[in-house]
PDB file of N, CA and C in Angstrom:
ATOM      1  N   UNK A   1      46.354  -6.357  94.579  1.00  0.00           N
ATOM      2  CA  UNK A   1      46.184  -7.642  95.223  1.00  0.00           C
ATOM      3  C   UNK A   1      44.930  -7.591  96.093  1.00  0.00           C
ATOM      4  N   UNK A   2      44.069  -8.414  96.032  1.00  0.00           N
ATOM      5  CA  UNK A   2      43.210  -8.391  96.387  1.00  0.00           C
ATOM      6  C   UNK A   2      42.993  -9.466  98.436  1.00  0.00           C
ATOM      7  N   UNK A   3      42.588  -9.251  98.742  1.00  0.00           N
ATOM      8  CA  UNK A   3      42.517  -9.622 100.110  1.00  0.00           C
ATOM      9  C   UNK A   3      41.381 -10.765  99.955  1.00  0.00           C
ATOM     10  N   UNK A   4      41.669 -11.982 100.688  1.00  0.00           N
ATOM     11  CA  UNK A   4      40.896 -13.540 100.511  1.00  0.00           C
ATOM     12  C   UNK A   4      40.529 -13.790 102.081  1.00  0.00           C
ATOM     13  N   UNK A   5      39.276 -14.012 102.121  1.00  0.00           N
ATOM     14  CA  UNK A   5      39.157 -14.513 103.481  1.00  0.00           C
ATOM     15  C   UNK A   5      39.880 -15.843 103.876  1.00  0.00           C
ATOM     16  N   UNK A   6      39.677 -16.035 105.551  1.00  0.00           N
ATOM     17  CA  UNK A   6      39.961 -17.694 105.516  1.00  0.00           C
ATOM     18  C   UNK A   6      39.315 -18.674 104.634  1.00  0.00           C
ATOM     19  N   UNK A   7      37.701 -18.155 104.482  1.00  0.00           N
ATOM     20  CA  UNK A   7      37.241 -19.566 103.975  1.00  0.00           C
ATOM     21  C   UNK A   7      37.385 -20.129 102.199  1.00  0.00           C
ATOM     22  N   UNK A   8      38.064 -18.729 101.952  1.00  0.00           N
ATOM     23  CA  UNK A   8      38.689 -18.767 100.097  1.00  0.00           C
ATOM     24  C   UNK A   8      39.681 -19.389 100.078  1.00  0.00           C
ATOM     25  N   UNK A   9      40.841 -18.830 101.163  1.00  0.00           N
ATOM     26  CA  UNK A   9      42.103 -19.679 101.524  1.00  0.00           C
ATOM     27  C   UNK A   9      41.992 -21.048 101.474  1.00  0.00           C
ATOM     28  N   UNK A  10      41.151 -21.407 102.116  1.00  0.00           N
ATOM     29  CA  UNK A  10      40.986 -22.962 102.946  1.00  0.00           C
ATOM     30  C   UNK A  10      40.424 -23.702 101.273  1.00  0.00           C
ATOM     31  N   UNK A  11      39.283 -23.445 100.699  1.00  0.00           N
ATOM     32  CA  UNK A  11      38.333 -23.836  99.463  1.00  0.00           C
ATOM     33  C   UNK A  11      40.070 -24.067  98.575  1.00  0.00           C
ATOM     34  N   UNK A  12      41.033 -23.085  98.570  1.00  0.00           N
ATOM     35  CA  UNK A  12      41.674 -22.812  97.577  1.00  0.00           C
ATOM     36  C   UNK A  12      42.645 -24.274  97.943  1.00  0.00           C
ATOM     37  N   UNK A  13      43.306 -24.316  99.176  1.00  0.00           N
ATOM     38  CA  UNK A  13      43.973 -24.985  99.803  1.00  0.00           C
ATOM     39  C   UNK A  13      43.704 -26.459  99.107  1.00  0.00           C
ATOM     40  N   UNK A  14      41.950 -27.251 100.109  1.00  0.00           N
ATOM     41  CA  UNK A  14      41.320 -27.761  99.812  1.00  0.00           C
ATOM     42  C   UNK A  14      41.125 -28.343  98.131  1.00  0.00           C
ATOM     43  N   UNK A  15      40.904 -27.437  97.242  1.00  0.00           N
ATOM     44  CA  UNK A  15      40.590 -27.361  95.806  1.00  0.00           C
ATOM     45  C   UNK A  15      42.551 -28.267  95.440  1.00  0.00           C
ATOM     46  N   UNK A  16      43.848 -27.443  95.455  1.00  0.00           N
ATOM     47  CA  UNK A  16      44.514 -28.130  94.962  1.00  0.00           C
ATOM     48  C   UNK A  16      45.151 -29.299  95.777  1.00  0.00           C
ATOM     49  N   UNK A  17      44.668 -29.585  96.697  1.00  0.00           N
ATOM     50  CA  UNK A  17      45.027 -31.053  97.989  1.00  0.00           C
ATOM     51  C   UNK A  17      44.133 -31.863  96.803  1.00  0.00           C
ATOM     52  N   UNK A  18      42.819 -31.723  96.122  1.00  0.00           N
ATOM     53  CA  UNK A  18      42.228 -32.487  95.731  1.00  0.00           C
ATOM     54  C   UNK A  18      42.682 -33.196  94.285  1.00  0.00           C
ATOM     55  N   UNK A  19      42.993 -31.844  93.488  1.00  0.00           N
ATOM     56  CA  UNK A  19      43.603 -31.994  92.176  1.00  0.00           C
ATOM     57  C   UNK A  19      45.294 -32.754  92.453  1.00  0.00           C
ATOM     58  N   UNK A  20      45.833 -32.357  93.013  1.00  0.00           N
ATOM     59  CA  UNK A  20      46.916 -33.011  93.372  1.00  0.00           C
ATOM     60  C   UNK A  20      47.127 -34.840  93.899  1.00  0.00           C
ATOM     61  N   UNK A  21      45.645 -34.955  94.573  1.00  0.00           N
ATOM     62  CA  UNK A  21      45.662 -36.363  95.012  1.00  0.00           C
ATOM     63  C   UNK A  21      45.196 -36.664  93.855  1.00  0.00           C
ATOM     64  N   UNK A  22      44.070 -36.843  93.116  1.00  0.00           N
ATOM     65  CA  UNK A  22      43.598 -37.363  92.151  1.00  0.00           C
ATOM     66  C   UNK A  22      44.031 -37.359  90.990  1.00  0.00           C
ATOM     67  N   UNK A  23      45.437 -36.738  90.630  1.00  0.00           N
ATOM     68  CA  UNK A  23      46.459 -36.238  89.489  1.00  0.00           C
ATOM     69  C   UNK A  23      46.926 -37.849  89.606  1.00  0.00           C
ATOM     70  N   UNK A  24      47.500 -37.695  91.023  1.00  0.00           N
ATOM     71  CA  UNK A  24      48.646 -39.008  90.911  1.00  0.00           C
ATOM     72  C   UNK A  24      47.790 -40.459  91.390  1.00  0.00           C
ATOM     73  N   UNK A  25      46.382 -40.310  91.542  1.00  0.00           N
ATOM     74  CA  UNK A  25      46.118 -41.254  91.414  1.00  0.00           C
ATOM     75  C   UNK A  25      45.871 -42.271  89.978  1.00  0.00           C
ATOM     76  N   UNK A  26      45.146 -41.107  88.947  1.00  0.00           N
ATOM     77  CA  UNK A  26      45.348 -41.242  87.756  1.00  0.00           C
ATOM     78  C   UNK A  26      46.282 -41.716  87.127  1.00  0.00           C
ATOM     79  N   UNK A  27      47.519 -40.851  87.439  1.00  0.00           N
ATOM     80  CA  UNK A  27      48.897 -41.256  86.753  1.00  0.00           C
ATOM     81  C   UNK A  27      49.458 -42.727  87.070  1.00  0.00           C
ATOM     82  N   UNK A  28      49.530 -42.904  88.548  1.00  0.00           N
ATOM     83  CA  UNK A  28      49.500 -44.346  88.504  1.00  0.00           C
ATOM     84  C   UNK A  28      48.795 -45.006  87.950  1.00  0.00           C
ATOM     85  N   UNK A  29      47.522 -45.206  87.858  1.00  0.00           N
ATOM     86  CA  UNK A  29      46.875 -46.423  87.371  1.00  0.00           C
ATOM     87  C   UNK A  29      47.300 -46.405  85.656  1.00  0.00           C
ATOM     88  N   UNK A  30      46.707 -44.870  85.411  1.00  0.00           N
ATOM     89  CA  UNK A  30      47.472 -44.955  83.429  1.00  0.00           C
ATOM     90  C   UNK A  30      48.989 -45.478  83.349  1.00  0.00           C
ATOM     91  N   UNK A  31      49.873 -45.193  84.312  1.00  0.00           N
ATOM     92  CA  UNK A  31      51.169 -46.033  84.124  1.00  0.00           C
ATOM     93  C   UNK A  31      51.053 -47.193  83.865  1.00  0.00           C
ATOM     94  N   UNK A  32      50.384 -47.563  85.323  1.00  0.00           N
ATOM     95  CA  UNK A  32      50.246 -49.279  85.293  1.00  0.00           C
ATOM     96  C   UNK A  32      49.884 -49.799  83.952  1.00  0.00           C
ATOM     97  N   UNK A  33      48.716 -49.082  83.691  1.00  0.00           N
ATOM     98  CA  UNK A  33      47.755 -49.715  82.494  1.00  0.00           C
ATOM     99  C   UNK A  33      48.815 -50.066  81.092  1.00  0.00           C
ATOM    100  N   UNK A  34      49.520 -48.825  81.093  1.00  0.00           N
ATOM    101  CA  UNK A  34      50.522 -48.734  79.609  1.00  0.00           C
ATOM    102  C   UNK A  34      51.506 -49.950  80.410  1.00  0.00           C
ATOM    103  N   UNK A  35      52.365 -49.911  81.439  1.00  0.00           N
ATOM    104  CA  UNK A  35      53.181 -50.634  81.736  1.00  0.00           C
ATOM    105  C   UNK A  35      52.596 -52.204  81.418  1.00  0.00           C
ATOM    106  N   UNK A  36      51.245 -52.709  81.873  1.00  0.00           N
ATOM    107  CA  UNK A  36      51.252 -53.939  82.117  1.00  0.00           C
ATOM    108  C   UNK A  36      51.739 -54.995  81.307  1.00  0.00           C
ATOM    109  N   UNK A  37      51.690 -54.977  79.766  1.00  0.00           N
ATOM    110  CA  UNK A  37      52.025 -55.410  78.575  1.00  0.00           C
ATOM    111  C   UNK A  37      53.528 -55.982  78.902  1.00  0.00           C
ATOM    112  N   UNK A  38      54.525 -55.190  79.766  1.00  0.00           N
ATOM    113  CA  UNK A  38      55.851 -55.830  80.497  1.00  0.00           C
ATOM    114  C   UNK A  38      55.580 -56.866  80.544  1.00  0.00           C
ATOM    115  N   UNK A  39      54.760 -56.769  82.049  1.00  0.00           N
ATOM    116  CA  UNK A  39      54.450 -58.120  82.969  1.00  0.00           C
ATOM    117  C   UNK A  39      54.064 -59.250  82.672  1.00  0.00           C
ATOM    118  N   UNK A  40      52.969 -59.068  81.296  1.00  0.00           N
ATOM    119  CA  UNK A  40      52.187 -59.999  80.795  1.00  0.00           C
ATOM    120  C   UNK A  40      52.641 -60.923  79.933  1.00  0.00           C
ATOM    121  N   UNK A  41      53.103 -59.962  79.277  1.00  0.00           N
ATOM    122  CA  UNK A  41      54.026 -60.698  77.742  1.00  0.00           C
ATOM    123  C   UNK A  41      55.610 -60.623  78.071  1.00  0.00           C
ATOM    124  N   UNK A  42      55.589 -61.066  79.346  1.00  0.00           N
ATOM    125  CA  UNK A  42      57.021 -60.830  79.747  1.00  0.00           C
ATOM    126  C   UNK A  42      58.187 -60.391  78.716  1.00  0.00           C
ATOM    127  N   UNK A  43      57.884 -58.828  78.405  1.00  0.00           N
ATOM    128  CA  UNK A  43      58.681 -58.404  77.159  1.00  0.00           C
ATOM    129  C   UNK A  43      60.560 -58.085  78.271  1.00  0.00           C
ATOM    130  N   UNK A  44      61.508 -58.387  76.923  1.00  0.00           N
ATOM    131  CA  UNK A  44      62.359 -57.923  77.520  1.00  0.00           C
ATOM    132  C   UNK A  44      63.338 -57.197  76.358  1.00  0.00           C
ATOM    133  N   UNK A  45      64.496 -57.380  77.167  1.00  0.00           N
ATOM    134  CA  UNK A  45      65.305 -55.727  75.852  1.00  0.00           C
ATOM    135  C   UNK A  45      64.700 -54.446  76.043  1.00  0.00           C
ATOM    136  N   UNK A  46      64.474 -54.426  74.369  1.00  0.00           N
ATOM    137  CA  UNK A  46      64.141 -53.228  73.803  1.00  0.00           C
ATOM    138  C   UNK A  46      62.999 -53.097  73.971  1.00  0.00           C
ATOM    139  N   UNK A  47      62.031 -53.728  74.075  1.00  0.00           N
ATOM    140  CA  UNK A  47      60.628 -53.820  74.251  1.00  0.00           C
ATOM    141  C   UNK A  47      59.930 -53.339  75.339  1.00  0.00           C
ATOM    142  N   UNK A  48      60.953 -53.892  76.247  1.00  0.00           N
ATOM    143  CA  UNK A  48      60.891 -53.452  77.892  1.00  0.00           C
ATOM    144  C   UNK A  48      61.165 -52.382  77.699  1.00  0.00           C
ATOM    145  N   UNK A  49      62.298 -52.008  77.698  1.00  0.00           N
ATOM    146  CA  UNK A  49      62.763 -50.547  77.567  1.00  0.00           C
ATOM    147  C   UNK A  49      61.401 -49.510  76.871  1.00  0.00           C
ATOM    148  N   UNK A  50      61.158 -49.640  75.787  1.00  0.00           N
ATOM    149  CA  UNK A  50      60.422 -48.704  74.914  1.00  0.00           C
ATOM    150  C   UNK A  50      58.948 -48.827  75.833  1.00  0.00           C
ATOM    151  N   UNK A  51      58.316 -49.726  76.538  1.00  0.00           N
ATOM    152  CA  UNK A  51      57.049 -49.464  76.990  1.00  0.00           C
ATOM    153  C   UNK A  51      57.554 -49.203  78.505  1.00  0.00           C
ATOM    154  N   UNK A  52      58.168 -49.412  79.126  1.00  0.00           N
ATOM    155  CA  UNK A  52      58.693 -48.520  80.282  1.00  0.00           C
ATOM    156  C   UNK A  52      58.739 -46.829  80.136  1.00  0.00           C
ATOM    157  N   UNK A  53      59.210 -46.711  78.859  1.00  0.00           N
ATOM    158  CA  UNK A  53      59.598 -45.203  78.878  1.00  0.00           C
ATOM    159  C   UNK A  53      58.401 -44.611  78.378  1.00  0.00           C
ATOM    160  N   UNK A  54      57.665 -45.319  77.979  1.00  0.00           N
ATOM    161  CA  UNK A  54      56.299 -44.909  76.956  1.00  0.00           C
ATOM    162  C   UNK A  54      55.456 -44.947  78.127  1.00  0.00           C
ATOM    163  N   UNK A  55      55.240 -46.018  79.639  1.00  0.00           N
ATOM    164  CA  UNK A  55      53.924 -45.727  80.583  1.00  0.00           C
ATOM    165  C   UNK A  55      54.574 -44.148  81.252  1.00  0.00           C
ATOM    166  N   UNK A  56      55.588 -43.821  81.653  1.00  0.00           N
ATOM    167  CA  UNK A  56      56.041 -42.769  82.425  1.00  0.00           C
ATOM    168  C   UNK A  56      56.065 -41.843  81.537  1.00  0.00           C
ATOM    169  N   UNK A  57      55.588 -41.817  80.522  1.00  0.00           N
ATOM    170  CA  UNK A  57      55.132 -40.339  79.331  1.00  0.00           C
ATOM    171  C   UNK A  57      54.103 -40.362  79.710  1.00  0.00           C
ATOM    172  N   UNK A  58      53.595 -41.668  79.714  1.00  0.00           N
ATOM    173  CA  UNK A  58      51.859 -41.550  79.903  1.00  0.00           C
ATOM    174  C   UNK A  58      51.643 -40.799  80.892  1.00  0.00           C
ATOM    175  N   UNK A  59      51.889 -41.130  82.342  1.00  0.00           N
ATOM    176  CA  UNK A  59      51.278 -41.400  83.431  1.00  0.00           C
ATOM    177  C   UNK A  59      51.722 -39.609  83.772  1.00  0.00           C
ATOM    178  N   UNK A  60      53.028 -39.320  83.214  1.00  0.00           N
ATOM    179  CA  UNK A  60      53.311 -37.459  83.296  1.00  0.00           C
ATOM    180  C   UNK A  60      52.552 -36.535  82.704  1.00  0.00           C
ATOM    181  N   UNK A  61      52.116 -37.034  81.401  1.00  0.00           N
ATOM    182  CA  UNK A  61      50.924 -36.298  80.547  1.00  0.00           C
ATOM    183  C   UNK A  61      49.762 -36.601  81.325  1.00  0.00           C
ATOM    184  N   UNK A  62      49.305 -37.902  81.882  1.00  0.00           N
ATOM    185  CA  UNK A  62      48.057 -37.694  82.689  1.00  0.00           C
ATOM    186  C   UNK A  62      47.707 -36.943  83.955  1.00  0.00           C
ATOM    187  N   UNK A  63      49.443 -36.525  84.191  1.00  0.00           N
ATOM    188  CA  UNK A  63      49.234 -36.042  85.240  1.00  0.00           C
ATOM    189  C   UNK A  63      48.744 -34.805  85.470  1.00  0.00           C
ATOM    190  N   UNK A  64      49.651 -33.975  84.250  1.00  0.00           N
ATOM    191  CA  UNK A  64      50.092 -32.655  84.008  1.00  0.00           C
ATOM    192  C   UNK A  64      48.375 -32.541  83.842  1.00  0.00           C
ATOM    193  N   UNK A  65      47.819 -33.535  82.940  1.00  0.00           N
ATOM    194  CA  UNK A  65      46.625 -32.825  82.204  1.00  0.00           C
ATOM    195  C   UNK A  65      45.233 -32.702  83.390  1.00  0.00           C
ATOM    196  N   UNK A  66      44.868 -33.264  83.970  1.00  0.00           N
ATOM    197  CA  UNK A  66      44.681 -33.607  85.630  1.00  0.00           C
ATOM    198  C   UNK A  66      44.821 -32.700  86.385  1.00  0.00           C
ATOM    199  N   UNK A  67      45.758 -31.908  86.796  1.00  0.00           N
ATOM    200  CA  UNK A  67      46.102 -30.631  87.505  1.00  0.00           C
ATOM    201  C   UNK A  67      45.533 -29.579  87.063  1.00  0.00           C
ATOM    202  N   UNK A  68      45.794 -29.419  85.894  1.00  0.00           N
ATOM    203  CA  UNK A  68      45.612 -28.050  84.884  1.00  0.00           C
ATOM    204  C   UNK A  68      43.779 -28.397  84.855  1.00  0.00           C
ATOM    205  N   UNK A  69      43.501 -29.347  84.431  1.00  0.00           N
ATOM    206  CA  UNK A  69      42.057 -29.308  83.974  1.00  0.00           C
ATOM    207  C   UNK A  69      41.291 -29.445  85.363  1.00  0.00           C
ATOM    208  N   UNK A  70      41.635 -29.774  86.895  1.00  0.00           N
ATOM    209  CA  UNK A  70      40.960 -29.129  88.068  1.00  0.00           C
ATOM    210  C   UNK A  70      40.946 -27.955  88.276  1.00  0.00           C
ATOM    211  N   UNK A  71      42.270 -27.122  88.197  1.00  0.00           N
ATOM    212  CA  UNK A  71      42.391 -26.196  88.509  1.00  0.00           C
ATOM    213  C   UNK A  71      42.081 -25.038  87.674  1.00  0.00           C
ATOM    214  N   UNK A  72      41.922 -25.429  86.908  1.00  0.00           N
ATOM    215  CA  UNK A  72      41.459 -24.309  85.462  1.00  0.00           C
ATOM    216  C   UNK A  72      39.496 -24.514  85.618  1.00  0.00           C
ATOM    217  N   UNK A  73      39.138 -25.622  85.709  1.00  0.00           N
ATOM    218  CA  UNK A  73      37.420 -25.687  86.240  1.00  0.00           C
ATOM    219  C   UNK A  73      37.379 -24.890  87.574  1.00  0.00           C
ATOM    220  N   UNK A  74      38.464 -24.863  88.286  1.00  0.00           N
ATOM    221  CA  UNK A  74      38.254 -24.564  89.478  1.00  0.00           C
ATOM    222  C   UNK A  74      37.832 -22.833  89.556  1.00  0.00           C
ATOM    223  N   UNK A  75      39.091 -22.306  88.958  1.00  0.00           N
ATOM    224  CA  UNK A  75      39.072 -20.725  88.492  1.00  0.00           C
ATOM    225  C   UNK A  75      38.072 -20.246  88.125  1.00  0.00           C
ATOM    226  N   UNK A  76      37.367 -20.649  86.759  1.00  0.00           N
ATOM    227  CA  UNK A  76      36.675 -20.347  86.077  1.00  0.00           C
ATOM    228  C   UNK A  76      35.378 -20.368  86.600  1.00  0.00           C
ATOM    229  N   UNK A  77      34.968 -21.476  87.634  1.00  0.00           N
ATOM    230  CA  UNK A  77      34.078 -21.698  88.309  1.00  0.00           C
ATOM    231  C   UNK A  77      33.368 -20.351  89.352  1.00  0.00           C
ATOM    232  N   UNK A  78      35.075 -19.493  89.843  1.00  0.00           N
ATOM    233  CA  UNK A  78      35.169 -18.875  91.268  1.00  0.00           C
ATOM    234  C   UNK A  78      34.247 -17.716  90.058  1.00  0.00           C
ATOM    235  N   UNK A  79      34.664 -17.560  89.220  1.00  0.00           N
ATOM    236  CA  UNK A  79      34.912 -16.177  88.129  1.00  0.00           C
ATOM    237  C   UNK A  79      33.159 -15.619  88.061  1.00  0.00           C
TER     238      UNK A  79
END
């Protein structure tokens, strides 16, 4: 194990505060975006149902992918 100063700590800290805010900022708006088609075309039933469940795939895959792809530039960057 290797020993990190404060200011690696802090960069590191810093680095996923950033990926983390900008994950779920993403994810919301891609939700919204897949969701809006609800609102618009005031779908209901099944329709509703299936693009409800389809923006919150979205907006989890945008999220997941968002995290991983800061933090993986981030690494590779330090390297």
């Amino acid at each position: 194990m290797t020993m990190r100063s404060q200011a690696e700590r802090d960069a590191v800290t810093v680095e996923i505060g950033y990926a983390l805010v900008t994950a779920v900022v993403l994810a919301v708006v891609a939700g919204l975006a897949v969701a809006s088609p609800m609102w618009f075309l005031h779908l209901e039933g099944a329709a509703k149902e299936i693009v409800s469940r389809l923006s919150l795939v979205c907006a989890g895959g945008v999220l997941i992918w968002r995290l991983a792809s800061v933090l993986i530039r981030y690494d590779s960057g330090r390297r």
